[in-house]
C-alpha atoms as a PDB file:
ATOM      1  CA  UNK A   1     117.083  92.773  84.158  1.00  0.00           C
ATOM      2  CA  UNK A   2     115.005  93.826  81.340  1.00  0.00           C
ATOM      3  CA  UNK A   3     112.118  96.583  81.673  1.00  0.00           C
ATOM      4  CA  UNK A   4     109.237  93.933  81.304  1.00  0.00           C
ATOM      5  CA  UNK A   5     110.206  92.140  83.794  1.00  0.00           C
ATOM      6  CA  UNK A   6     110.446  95.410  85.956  1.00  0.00           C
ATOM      7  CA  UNK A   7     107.383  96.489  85.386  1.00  0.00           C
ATOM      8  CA  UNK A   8     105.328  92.333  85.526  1.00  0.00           C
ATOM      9  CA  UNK A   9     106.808  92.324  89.254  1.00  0.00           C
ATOM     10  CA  UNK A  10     105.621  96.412  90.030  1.00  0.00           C
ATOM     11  CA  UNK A  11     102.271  95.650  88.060  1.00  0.00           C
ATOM     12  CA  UNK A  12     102.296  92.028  90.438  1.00  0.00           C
ATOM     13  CA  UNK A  13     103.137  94.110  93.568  1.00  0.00           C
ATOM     14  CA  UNK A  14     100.409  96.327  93.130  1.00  0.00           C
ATOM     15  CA  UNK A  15      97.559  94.292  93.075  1.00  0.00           C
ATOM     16  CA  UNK A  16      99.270  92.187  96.000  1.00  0.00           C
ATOM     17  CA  UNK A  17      99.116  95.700  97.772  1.00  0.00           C
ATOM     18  CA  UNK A  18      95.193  96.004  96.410  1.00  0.00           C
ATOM     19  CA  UNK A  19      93.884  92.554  97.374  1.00  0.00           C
ATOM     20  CA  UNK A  20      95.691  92.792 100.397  1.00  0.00           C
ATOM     21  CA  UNK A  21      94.161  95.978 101.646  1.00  0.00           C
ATOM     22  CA  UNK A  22      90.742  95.661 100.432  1.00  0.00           C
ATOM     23  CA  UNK A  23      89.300  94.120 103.130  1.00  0.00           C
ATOM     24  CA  UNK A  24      90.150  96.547 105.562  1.00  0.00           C
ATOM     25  CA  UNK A  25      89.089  99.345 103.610  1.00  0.00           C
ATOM     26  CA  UNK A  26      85.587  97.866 102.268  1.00  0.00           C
ATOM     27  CA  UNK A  27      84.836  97.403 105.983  1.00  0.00           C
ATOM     28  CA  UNK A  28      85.543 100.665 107.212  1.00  0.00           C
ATOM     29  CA  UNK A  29      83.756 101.735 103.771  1.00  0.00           C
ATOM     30  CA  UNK A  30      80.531 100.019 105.016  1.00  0.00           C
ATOM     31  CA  UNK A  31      81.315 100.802 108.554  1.00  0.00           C
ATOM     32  CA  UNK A  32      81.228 104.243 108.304  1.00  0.00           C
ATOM     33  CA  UNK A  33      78.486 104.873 105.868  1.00  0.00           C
ATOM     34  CA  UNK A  34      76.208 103.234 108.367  1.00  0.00           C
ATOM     35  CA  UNK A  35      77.063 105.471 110.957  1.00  0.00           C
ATOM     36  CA  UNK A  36      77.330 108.167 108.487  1.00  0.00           C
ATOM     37  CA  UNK A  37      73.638 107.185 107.598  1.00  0.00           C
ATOM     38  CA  UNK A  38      72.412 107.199 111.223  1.00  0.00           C
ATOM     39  CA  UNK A  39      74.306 110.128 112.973  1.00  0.00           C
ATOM     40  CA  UNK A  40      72.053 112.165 109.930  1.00  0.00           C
ATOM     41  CA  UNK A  41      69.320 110.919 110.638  1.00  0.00           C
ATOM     42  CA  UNK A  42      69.666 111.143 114.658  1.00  0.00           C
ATOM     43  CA  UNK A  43      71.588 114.321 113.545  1.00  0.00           C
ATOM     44  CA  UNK A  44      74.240 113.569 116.543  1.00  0.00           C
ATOM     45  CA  UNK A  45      77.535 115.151 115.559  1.00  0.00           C
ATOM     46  CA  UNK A  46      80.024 113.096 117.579  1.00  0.00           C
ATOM     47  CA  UNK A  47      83.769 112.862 116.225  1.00  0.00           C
ATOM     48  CA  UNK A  48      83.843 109.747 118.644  1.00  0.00           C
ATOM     49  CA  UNK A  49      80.612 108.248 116.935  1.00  0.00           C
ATOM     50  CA  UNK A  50      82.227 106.981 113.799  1.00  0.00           C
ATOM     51  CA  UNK A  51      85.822 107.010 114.962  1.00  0.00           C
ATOM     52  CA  UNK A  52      85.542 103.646 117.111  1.00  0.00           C
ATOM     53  CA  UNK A  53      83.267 101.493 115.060  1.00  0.00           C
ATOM     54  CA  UNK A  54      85.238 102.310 112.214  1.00  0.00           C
ATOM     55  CA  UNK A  55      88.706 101.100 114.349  1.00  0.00           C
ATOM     56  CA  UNK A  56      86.713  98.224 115.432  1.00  0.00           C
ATOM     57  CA  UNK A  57      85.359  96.928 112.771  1.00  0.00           C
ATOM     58  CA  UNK A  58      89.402  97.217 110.769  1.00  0.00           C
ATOM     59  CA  UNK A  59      90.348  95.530 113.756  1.00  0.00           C
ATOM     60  CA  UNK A  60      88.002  92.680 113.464  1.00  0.00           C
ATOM     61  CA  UNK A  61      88.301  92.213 109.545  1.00  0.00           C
ATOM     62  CA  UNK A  62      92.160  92.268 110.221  1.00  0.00           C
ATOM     63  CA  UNK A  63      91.261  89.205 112.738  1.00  0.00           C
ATOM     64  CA  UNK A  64      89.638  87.451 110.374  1.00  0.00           C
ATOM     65  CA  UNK A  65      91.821  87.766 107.131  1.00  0.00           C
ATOM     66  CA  UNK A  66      95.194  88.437 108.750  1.00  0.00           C
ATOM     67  CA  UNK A  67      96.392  84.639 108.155  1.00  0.00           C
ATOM     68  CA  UNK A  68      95.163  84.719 104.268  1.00  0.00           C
ATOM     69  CA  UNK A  69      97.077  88.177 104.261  1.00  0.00           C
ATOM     70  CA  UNK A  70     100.361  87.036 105.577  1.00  0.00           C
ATOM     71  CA  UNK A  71     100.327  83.293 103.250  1.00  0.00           C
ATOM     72  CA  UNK A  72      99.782  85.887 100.969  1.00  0.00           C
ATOM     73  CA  UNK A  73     102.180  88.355 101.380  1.00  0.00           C
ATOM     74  CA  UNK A  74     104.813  84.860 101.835  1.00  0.00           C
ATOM     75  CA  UNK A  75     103.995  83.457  98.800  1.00  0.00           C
ATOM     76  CA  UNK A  76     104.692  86.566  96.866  1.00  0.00           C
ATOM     77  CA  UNK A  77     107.811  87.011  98.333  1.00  0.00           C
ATOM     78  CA  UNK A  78     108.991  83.259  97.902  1.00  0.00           C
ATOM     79  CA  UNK A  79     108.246  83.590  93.942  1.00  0.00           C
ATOM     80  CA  UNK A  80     110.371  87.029  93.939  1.00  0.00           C
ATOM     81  CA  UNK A  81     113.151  85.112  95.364  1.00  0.00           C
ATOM     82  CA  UNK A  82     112.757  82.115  93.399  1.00  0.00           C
ATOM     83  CA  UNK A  83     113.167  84.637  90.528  1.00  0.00           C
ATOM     84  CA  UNK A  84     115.979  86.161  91.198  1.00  0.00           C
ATOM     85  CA  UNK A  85     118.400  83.834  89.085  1.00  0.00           C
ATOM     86  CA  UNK A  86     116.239  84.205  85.777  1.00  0.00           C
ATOM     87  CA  UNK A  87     116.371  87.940  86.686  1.00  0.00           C
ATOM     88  CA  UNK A  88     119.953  88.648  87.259  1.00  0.00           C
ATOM     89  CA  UNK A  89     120.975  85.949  84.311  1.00  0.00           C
ATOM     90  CA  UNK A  90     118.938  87.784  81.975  1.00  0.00           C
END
C-alpha cells in the first residue's frame, strides 16, 4: 500500500466526516445565535435557554438527514472494501 493511496482514502475520510457533520453543526450554529441574539436583548441569562433549542433543533436536523447520512456513510465504506484488492496487490 503506497503513501498516496494512504493519504486519497484519509483526505476522502475527512470530508466524509465534514459533509457528514455539517448539518448538525450549521443548525446548532444558527440555533444558538438566535437565542444568543435574543437572551441579549431580553438580557435573560438562562443556561437552560439555549441548551434545549440547541438539542432540539440537532435532534430534528438529525431526523431529517439521518437516511442521506447513513447511504452515505455505506457507500463510503462499500468503495473502501471494494478497494481492498488494488490496495493490498499494490
Amino acid at each position: 500500500m503506497d503513501p498516496a493511496a494512504v493519504l486519497d482514502i484519509a483526505r476522502e475520510t475527512m470530508i466524509l466526516a465534514a459533509k457528514l457533520a455539517a448539518p448538525v453543526l450549521v443548525t446548532s450554529l444558527v440555533v444558538g445565535f438566535v437565542v444568543s441574539l435574543v437572551q441579549s436583548v431580553t438580557q435573560i441569562q438562562e443556561v437552560t435557554l439555549s441548551f434545549v433549542p440547541k438539542a432540539v433543533a440537532a435532534a430534528l436536523a438529525l431526523l431529517v438527514t439521518g437516511q442521506w447520512m447513513i447511504s452515505s456513510l455505506v457507500e463510503f465504506t462499500t468503495s473502501l472494501y471494494a478497494q481492498i484488492p488494488a490496495l493490498v496487490g499494490s
